[in-house]
N, C-alpha and C. Protein backbone atom coordinates (compact mmCIF):
# COMPACT_ATOMS: atom_id res chain seq x y z
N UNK A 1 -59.93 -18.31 30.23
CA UNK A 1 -61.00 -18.79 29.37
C UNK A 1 -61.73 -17.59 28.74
N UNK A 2 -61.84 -17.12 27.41
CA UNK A 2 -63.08 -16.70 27.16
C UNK A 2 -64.25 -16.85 27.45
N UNK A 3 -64.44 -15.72 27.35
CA UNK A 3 -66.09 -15.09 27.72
C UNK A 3 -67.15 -15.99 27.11
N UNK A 4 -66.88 -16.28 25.89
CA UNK A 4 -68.33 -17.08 24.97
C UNK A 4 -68.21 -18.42 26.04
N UNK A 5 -67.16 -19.05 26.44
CA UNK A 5 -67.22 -20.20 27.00
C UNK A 5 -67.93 -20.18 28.37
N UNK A 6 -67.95 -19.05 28.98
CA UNK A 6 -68.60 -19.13 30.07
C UNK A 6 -70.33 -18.78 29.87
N UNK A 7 -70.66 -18.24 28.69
CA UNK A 7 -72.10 -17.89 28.21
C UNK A 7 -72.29 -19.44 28.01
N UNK A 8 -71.57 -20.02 27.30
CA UNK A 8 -72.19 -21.16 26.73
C UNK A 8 -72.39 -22.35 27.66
N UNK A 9 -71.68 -22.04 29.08
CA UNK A 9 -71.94 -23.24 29.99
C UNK A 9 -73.08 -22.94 30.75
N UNK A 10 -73.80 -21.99 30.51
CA UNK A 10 -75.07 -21.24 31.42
C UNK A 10 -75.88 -21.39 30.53
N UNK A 11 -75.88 -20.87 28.91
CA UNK A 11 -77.20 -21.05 28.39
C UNK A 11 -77.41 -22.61 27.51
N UNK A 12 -76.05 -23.19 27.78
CA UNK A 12 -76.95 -24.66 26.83
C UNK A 12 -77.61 -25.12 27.92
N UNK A 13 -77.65 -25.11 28.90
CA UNK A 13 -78.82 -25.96 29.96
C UNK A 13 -79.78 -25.65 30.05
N UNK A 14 -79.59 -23.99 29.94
CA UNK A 14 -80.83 -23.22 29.67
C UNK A 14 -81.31 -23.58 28.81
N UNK A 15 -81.27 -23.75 27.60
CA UNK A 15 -81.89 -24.10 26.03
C UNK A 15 -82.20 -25.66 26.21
N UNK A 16 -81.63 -26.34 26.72
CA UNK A 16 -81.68 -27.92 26.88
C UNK A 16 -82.79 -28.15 27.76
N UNK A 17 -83.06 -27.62 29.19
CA UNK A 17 -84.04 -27.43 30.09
C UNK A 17 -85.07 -26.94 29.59
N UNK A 18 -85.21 -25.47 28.89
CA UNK A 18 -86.02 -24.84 28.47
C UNK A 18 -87.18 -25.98 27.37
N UNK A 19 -86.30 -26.77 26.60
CA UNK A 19 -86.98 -28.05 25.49
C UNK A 19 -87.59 -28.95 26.50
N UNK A 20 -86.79 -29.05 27.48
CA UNK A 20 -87.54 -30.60 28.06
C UNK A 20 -88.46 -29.93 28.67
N UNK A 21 -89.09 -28.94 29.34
CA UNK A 21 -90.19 -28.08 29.83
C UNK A 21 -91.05 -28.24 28.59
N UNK A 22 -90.55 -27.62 27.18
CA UNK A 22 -91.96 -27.49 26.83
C UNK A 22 -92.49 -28.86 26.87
N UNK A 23 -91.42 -30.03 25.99
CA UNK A 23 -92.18 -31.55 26.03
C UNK A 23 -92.60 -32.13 27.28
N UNK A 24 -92.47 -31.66 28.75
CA UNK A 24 -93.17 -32.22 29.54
C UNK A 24 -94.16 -31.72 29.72
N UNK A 25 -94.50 -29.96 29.42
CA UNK A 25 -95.78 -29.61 29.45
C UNK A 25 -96.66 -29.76 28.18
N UNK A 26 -96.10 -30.12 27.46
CA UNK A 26 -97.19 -30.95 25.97
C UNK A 26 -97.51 -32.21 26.03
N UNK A 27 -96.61 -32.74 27.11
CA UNK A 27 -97.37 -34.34 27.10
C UNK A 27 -98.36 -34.39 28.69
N UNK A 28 -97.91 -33.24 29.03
CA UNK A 28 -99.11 -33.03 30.10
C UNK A 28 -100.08 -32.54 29.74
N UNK A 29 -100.21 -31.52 29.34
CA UNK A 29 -101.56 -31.36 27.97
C UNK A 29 -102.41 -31.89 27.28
N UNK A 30 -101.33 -32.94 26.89
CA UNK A 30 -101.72 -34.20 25.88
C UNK A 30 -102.95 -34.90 27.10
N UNK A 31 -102.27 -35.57 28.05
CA UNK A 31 -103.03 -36.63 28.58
C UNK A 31 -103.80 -36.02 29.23
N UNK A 32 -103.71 -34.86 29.64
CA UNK A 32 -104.93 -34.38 30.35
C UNK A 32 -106.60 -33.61 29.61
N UNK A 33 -106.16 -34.06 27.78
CA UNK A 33 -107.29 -33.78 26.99
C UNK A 33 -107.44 -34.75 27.12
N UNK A 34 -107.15 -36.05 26.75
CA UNK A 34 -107.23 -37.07 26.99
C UNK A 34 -108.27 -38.06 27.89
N UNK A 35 -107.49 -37.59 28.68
CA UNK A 35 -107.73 -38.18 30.25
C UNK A 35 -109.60 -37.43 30.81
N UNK A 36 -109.80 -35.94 30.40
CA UNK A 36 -110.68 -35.29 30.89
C UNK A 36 -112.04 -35.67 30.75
N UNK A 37 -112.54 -36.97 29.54
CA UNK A 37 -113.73 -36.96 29.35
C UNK A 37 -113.91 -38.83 30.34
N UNK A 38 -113.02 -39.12 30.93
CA UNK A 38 -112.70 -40.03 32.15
C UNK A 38 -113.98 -39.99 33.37
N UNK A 39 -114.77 -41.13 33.50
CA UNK A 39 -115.37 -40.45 34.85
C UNK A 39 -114.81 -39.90 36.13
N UNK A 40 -113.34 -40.89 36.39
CA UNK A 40 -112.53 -40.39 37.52
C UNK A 40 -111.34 -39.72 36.95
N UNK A 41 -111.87 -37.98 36.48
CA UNK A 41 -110.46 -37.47 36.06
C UNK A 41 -110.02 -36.72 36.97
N UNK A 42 -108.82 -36.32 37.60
CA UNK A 42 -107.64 -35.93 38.25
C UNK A 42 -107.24 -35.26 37.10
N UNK A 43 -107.12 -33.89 37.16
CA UNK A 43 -105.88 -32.93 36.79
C UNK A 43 -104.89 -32.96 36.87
N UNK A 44 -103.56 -33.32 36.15
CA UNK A 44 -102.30 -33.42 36.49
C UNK A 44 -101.42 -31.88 35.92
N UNK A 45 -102.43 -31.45 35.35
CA UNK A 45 -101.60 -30.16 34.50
C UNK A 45 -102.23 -28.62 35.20
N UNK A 46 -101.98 -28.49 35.79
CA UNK A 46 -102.24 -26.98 36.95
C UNK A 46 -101.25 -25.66 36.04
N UNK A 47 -101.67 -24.55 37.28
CA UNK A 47 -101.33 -23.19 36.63
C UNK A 47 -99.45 -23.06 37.11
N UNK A 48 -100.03 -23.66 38.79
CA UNK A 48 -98.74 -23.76 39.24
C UNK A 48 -97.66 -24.60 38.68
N UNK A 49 -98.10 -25.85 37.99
CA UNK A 49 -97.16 -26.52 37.09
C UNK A 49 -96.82 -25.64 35.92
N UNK A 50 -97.50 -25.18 35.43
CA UNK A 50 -96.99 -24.00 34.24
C UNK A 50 -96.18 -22.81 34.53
N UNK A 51 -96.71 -22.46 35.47
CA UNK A 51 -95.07 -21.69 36.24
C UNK A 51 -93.97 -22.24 36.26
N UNK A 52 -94.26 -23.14 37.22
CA UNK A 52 -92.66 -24.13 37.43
C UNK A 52 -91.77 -24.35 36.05
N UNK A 53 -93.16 -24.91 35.55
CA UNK A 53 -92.56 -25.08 33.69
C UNK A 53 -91.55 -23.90 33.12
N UNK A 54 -92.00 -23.04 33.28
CA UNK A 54 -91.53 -21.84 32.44
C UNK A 54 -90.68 -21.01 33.04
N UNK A 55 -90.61 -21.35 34.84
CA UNK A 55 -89.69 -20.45 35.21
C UNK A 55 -88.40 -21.49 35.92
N UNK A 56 -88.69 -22.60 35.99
CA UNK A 56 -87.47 -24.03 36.22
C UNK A 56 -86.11 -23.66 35.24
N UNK A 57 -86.07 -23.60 33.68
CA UNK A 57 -85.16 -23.46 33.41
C UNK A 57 -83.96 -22.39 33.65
N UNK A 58 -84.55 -20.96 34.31
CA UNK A 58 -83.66 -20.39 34.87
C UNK A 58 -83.41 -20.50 35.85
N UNK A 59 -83.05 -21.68 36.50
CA UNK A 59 -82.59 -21.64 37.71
C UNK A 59 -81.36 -22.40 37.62
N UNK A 60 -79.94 -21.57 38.11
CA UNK A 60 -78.80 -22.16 37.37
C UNK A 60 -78.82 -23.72 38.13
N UNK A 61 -78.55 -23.94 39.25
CA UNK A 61 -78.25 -25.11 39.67
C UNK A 61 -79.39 -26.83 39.55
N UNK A 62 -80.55 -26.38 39.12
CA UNK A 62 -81.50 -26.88 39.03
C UNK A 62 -81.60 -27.17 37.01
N UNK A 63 -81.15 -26.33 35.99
CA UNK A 63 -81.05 -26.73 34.52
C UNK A 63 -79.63 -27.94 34.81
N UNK A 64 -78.85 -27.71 35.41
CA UNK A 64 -77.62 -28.71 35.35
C UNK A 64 -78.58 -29.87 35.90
N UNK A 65 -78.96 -30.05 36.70
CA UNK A 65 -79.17 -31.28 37.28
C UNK A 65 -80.32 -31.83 36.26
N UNK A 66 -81.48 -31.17 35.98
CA UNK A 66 -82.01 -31.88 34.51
C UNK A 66 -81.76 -31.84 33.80
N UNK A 67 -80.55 -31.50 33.21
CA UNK A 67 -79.39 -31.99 31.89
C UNK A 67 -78.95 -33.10 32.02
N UNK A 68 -78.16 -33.19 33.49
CA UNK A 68 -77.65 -34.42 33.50
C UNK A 68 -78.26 -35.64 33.91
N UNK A 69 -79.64 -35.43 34.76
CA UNK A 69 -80.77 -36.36 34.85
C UNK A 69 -81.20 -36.96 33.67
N UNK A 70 -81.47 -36.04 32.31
CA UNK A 70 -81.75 -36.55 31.15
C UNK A 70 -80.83 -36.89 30.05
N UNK A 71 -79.44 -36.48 30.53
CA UNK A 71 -78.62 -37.16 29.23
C UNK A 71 -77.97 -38.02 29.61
N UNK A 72 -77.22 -38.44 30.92
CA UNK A 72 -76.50 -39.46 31.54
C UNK A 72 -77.34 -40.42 30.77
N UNK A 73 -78.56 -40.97 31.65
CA UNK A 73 -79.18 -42.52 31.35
C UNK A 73 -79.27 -42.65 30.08
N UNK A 74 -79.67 -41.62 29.23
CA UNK A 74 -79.63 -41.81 27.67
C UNK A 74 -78.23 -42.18 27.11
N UNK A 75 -76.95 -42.07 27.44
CA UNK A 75 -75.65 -42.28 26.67
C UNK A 75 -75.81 -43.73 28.04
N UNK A 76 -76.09 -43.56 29.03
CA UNK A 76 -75.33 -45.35 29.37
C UNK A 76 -76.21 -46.49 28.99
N UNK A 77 -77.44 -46.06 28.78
CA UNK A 77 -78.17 -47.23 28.23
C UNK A 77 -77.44 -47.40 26.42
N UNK A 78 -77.40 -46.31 25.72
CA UNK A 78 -77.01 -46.78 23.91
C UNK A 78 -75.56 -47.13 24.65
N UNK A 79 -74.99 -47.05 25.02
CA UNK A 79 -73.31 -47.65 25.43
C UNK A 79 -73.30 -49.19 26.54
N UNK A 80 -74.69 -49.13 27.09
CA UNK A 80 -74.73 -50.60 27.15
C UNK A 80 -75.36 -51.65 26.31
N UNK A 81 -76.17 -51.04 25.47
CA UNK A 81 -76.52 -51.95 24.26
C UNK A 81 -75.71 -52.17 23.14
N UNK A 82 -74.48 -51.40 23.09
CA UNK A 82 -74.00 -51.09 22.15
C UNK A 82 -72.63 -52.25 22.68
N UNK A 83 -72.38 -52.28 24.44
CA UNK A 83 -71.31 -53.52 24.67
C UNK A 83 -72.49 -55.10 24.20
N UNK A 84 -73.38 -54.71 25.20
CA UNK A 84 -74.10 -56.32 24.89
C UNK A 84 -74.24 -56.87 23.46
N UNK A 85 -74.50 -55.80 22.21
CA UNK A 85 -74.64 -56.12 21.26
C UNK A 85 -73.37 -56.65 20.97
N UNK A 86 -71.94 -56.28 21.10
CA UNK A 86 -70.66 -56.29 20.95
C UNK A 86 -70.12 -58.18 21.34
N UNK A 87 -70.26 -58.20 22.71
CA UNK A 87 -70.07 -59.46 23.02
C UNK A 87 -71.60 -60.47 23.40
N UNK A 88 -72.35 -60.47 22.50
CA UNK A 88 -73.08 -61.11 22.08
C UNK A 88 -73.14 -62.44 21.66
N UNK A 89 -71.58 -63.36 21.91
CA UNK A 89 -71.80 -64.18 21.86
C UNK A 89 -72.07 -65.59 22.91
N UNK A 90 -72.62 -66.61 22.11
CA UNK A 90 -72.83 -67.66 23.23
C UNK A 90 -72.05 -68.31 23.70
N UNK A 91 -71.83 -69.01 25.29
CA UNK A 91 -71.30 -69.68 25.82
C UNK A 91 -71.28 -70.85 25.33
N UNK A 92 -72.43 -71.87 25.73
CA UNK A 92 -72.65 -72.75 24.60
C UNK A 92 -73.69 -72.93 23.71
N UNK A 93 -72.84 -73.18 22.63
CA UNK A 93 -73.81 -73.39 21.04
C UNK A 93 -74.82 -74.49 21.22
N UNK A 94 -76.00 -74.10 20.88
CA UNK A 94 -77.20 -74.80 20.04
C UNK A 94 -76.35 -75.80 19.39
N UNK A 95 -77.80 -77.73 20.40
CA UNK A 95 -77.04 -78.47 19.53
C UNK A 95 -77.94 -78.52 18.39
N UNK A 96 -79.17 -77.83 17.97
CA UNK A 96 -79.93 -78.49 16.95
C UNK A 96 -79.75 -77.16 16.14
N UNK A 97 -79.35 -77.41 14.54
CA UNK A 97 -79.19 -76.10 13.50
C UNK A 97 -80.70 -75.30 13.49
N UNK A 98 -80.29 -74.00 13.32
CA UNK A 98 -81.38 -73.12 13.17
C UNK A 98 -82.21 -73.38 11.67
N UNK A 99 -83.42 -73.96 11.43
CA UNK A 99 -83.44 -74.19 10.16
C UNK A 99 -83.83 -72.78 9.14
N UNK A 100 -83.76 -72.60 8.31
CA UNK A 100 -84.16 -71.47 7.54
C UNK A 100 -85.69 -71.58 7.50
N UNK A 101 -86.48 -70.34 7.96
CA UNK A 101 -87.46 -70.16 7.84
C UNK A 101 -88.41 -69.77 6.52
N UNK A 102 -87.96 -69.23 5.63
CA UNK A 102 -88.11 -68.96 4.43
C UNK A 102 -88.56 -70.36 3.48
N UNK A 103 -87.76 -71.66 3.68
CA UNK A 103 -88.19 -72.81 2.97
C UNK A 103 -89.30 -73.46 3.35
């Protein structure tokens, strides 16, 4: 195998991980401006979460597993909507016609 192929199985997780870090620490951000003028507010966004944030994606065995944590369920859910939509049809038919709503 070439060399680029083995860069590229280490840094797309990296780059893929590295994205879902920042959007989990921007929507932690988010709700915790949010959330702060709350009488009972709880901090959910810490220093130590911003570490983790920023130093999670280099960790080789740990970017694979939130790659595949976040792209698996995303392709089997559009590939199960995509069968249900497929055989979508009914067992048995409606005995009364759908009337047109428009008239």
């Amino acid at each position: 195998m070439p060399p680029i192929f083995y860069l590229c199985m280490y840094w797309m997780p990296v780059a893929f991980c590295a994205l879902l870090s920042m959007l989990a620490g921007y929507q932690n951000y988010k709700r915790d401006t949010i959330k702060c003028h709350d009488e009972y507010y709880v901090p959910s966004f810490s220093v130590g979460r911003l570490i983790w944030l920023l130093l999670s994606p280099f960790i080789p065995i740990y970017n694979l597993v939130v790659t595949i944590y976040y792209v698996i369920p995303a392709i089997l859910v559009v590939g199960t909507l995509h069968v249900l939509e497929l055989w979508d049809i009914a067992i048995i038919k409606s005995k009364h016609k759908i009337e047109d709503k428009d008239k």
